[in-house]
Protein backbone atom coordinates (compact mmCIF):
# COMPACT_ATOMS: atom_id res chain seq x y z
CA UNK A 1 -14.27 -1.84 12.51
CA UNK A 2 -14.40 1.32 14.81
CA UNK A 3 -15.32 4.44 12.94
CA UNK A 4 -13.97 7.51 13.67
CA UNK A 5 -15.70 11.10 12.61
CA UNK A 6 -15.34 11.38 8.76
CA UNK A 7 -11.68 13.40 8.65
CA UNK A 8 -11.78 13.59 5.10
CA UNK A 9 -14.42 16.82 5.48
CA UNK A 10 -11.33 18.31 7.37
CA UNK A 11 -9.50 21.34 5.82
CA UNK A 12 -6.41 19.31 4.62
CA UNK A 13 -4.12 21.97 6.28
CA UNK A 14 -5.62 20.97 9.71
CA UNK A 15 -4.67 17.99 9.64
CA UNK A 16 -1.73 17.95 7.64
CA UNK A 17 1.16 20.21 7.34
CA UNK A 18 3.75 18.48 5.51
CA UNK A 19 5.13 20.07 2.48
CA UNK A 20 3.97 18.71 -0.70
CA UNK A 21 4.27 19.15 -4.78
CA UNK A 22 1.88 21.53 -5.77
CA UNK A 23 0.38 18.67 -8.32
CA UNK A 24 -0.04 16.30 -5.75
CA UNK A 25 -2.18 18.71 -3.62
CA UNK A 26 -4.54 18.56 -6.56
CA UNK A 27 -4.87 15.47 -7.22
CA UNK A 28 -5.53 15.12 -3.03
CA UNK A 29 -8.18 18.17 -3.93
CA UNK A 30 -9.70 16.40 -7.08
CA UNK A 31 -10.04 13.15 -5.29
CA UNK A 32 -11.81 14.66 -2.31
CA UNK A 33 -14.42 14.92 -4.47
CA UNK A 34 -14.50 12.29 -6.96
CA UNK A 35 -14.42 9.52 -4.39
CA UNK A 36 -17.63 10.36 -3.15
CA UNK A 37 -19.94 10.13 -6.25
CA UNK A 38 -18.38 6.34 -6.52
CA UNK A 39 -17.16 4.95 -2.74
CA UNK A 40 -19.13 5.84 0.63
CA UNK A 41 -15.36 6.36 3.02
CA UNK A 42 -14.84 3.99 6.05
CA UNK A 43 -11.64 5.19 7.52
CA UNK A 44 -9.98 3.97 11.23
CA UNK A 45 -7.18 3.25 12.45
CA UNK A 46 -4.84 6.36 11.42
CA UNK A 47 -3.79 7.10 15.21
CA UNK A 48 -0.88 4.07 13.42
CA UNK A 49 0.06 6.43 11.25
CA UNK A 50 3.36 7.97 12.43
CA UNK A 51 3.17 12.19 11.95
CA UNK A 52 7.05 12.14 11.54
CA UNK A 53 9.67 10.73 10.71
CA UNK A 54 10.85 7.72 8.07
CA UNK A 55 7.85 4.79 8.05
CA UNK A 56 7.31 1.69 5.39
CA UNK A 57 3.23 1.86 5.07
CA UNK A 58 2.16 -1.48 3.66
CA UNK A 59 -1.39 -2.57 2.00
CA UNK A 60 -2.89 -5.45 0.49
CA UNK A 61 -3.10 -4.75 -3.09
CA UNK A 62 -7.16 -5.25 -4.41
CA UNK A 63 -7.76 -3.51 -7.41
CA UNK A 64 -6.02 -0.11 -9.62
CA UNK A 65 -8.10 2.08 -7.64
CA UNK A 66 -6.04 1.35 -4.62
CA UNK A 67 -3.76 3.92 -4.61
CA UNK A 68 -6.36 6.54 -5.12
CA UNK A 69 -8.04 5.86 -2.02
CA UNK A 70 -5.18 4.89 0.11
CA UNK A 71 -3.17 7.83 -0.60
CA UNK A 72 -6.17 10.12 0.31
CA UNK A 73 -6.76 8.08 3.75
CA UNK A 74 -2.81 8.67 4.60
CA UNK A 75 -2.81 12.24 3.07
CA UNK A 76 -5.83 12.67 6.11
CA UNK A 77 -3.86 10.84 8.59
CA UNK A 78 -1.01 13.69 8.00
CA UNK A 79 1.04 12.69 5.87
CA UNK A 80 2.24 12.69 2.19
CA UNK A 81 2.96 9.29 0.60
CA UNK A 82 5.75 8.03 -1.79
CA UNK A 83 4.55 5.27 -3.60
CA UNK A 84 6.87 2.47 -5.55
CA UNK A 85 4.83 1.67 -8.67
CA UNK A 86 5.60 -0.42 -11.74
CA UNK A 87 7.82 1.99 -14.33
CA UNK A 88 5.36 1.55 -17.01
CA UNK A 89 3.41 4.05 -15.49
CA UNK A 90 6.14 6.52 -16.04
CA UNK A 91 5.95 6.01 -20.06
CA UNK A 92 2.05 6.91 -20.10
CA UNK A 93 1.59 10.32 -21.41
CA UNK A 94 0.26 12.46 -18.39
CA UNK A 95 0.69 9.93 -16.00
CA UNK A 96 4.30 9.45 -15.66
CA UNK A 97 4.25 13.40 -15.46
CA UNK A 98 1.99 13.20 -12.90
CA UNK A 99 3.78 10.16 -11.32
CA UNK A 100 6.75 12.57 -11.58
CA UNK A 101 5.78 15.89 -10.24
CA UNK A 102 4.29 13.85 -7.11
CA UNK A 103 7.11 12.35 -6.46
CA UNK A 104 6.64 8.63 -6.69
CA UNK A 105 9.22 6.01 -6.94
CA UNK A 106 9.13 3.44 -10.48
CA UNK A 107 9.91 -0.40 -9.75
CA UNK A 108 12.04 -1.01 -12.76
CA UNK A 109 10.87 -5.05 -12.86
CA UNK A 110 12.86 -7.48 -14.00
CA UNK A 111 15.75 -5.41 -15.54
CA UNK A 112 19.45 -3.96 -14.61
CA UNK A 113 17.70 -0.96 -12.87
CA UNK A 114 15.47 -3.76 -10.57
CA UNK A 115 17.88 -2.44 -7.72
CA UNK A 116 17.10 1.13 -8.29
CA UNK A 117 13.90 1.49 -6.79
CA UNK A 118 15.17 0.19 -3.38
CA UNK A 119 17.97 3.05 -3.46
CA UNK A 120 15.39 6.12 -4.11
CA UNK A 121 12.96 4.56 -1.20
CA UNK A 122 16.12 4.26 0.99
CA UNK A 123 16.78 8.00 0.48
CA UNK A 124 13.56 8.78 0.71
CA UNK A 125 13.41 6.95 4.21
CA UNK A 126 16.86 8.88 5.01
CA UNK A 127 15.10 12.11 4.20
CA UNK A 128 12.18 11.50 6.77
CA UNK A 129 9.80 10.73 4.25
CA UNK A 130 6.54 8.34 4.32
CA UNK A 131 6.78 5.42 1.58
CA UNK A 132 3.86 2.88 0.64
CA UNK A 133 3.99 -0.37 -1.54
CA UNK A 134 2.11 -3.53 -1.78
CA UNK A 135 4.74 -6.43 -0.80
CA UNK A 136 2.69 -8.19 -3.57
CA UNK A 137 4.01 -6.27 -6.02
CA UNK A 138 0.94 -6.59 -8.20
CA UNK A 139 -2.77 -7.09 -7.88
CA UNK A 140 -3.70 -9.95 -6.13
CA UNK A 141 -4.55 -12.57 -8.57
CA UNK A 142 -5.62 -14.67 -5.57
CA UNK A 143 -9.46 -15.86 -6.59
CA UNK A 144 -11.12 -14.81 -3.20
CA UNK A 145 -8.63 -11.41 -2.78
CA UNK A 146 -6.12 -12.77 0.00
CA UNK A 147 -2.73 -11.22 -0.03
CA UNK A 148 -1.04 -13.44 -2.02
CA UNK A 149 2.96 -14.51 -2.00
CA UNK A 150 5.03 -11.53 -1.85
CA UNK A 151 8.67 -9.83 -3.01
CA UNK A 152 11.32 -8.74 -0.26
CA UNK A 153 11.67 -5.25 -0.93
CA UNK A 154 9.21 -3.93 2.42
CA UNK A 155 11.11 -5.88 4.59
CA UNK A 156 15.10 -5.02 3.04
CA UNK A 157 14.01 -1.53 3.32
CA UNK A 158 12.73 -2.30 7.04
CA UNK A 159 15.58 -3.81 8.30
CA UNK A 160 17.99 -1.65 6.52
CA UNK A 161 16.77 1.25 7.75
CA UNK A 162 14.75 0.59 11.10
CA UNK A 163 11.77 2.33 9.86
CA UNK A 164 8.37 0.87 11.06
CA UNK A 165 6.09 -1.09 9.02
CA UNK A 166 2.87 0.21 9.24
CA UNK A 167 0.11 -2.05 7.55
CA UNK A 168 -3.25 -0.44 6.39
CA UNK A 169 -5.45 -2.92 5.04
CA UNK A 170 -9.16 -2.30 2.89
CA UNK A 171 -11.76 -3.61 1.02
CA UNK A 172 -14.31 -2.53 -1.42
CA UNK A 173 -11.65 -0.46 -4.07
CA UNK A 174 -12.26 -4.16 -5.90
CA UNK A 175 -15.86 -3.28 -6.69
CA UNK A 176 -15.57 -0.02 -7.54
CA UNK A 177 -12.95 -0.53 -10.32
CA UNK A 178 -12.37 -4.07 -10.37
CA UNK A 179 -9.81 -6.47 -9.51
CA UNK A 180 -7.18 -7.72 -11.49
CA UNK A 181 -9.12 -6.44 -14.75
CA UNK A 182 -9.94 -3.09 -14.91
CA UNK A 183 -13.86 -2.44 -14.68
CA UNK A 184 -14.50 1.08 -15.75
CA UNK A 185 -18.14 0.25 -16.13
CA UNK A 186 -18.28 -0.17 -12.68
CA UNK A 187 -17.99 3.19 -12.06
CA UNK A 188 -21.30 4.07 -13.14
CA UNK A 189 -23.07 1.45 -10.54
CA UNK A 190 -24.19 2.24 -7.20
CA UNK A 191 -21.79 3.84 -4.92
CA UNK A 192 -19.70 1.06 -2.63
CA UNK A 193 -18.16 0.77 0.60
CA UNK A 194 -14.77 0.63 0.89
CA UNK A 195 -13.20 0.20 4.33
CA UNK A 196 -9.61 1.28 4.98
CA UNK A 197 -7.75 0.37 8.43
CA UNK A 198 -4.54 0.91 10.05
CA UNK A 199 -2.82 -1.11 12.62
CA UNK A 200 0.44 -0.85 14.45
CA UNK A 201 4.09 -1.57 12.89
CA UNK A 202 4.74 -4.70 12.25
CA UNK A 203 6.95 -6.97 15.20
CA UNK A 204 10.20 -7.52 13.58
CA UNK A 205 11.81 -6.95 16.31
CA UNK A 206 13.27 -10.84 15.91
CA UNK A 207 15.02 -9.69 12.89
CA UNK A 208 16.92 -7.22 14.86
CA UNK A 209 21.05 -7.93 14.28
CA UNK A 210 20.59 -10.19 12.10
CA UNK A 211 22.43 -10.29 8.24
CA UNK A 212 19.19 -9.89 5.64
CA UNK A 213 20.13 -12.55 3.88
CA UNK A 214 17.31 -13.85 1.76
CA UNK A 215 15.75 -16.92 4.29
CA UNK A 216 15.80 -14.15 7.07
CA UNK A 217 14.07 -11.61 4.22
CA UNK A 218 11.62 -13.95 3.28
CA UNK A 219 10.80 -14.63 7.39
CA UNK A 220 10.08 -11.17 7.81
CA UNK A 221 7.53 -11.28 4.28
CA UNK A 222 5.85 -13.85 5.92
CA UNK A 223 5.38 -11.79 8.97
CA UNK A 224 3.70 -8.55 7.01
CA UNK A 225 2.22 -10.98 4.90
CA UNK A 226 0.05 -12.70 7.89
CA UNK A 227 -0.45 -9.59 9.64
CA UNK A 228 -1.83 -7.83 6.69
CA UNK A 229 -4.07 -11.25 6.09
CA UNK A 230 -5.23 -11.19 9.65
CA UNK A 231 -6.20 -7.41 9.65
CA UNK A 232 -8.20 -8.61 6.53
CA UNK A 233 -10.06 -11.15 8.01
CA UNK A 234 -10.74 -8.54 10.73
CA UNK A 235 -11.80 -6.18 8.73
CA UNK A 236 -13.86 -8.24 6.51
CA UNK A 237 -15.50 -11.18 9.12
CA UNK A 238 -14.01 -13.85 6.59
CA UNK A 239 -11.46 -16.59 6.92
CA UNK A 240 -8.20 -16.70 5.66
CA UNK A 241 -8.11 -19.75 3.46
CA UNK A 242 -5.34 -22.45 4.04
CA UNK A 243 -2.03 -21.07 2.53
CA UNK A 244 -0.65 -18.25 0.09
CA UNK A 245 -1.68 -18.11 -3.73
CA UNK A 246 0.89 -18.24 -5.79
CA UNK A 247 0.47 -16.67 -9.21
CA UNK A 248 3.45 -18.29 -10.65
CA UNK A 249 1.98 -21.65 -9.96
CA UNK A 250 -1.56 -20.67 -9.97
CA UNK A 251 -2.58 -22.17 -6.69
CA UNK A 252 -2.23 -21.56 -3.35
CA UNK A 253 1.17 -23.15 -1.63
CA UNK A 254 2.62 -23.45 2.09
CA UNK A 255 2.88 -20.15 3.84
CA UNK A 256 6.47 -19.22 4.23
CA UNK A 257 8.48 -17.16 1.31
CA UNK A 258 9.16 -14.36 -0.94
CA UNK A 259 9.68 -14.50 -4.47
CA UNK A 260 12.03 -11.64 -5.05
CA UNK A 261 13.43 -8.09 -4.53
């Protein structure tokens, strides 16, 4: 992993100008330092990140502290995120305020408003704006942390819009907070590592003209899918294991599919 000088000691206004709620700018200010009593940064890569303009930023999803992290690391590469989260979050007291006043987009799972988080993100793309999800759509439950099977929503919104796909991968957010269980005693352990990367946008190019019906959605899954898995492996020195865990089934199954919107 190339390192690049720590940009997080920055002034934030140096290296990024966007507009922003004035919440979310203190949340970026009360992360900034929090982080750094728990998590020693590790940031490259954010010469991917585009300065303007609509992009689809995509990351393999580790652990609850995620977002935390990876919104800081694209808040330093100059821009403000949008994130889709579950809806639940927007019924905890203080958090779906938060959630609100910063803009984020709920995932309304499973129910008549399922298609409703697709339509803000597509306005949001419209409106120039910077959106990140997990294609996962949840925590990996995979047992060694590979991105595991994935929903179609990254790549409808990719090739309904033409916005890039830019993939940021990372590791470590797992052992500061835990995985698929939340760890809060792990907070009060030694401080760990945690390694975030961007790479370019994701080829799709191959998708181009053609109807997103749901085999051609589920081709272009795949493709984040694998890239996001290689930049892993990269980042990491491991080897992708044979196949995609499937949490429905429990195991890991043949590459190749999505499991919904």
């Amino acid at each position: 992993m190339q390192k690049r000088d720590k940009p997080w000691r920055r002034r934030r206004r140096d290296v990024n100008r966007e507009p922003a709620p004035v919440v979310y700018r203190g949340l970026v200010r009360l992360a900034r330092v929090f982080i750094p009593l728990v998590a020693r940064r590790q940031w490259a890569g954010q010469e991917f990140v585009p300065q303007t303009g609509p992009a689809i930023v995509v990351g393999n999803h580790i652990s609850n502290f995620d977002p935390i992290v990876m919104g800081e690391y694209l808040v330093y590469s100059g821009r403000w995120a949008r994130f889709l989260g579950k809806a639940d979050i927007w019924r905890v007291p203080v958090l779906g305020w938060v959630a609100r006043q910063c803009r984020q987009i709920p995932v309304y799972r499973d129910t008549d408003r399922a298609s409703d988080s697709l339509i803000h993100a597509r306005k949001a793309l419209e409106q120039g704006d910077l959106i990140a999800l997990y294609p996962e759509g949840t925590i990996t439950a995979d047992p060694d942390g590979w991105p595991m099977t994935g929903r179609r929503g990254a790549a409808q919104l990719a090739l309904r819009t033409g916005a890039p796909v830019i993939p940021v991968v990372q590791d470590g957010a797992q052992l500061v907070l835990g995985g698929k269980r939340l760890e809060w005693w792990r907070l009060f352990g030694r401080r760990r590592d945690i390694r975030i990367q961007a790479g370019p946008a994701v080829d799709l190019s191959e998708f181009e003209g053609e109807e997103p019906t749901k085999e051609v959605l589920d081709r272009a899954t795949t493709r984040i899918l694998d890239t996001l898995t290689a930049m892993r492996a990269e980042l990491t020195g491991l080897t992708p294991p044979e196949g995609r865990y499937d949490a429905r089934l429990g195991r890991r199954v043949t590459i190749g599919g999505a499991v919904g919107e």
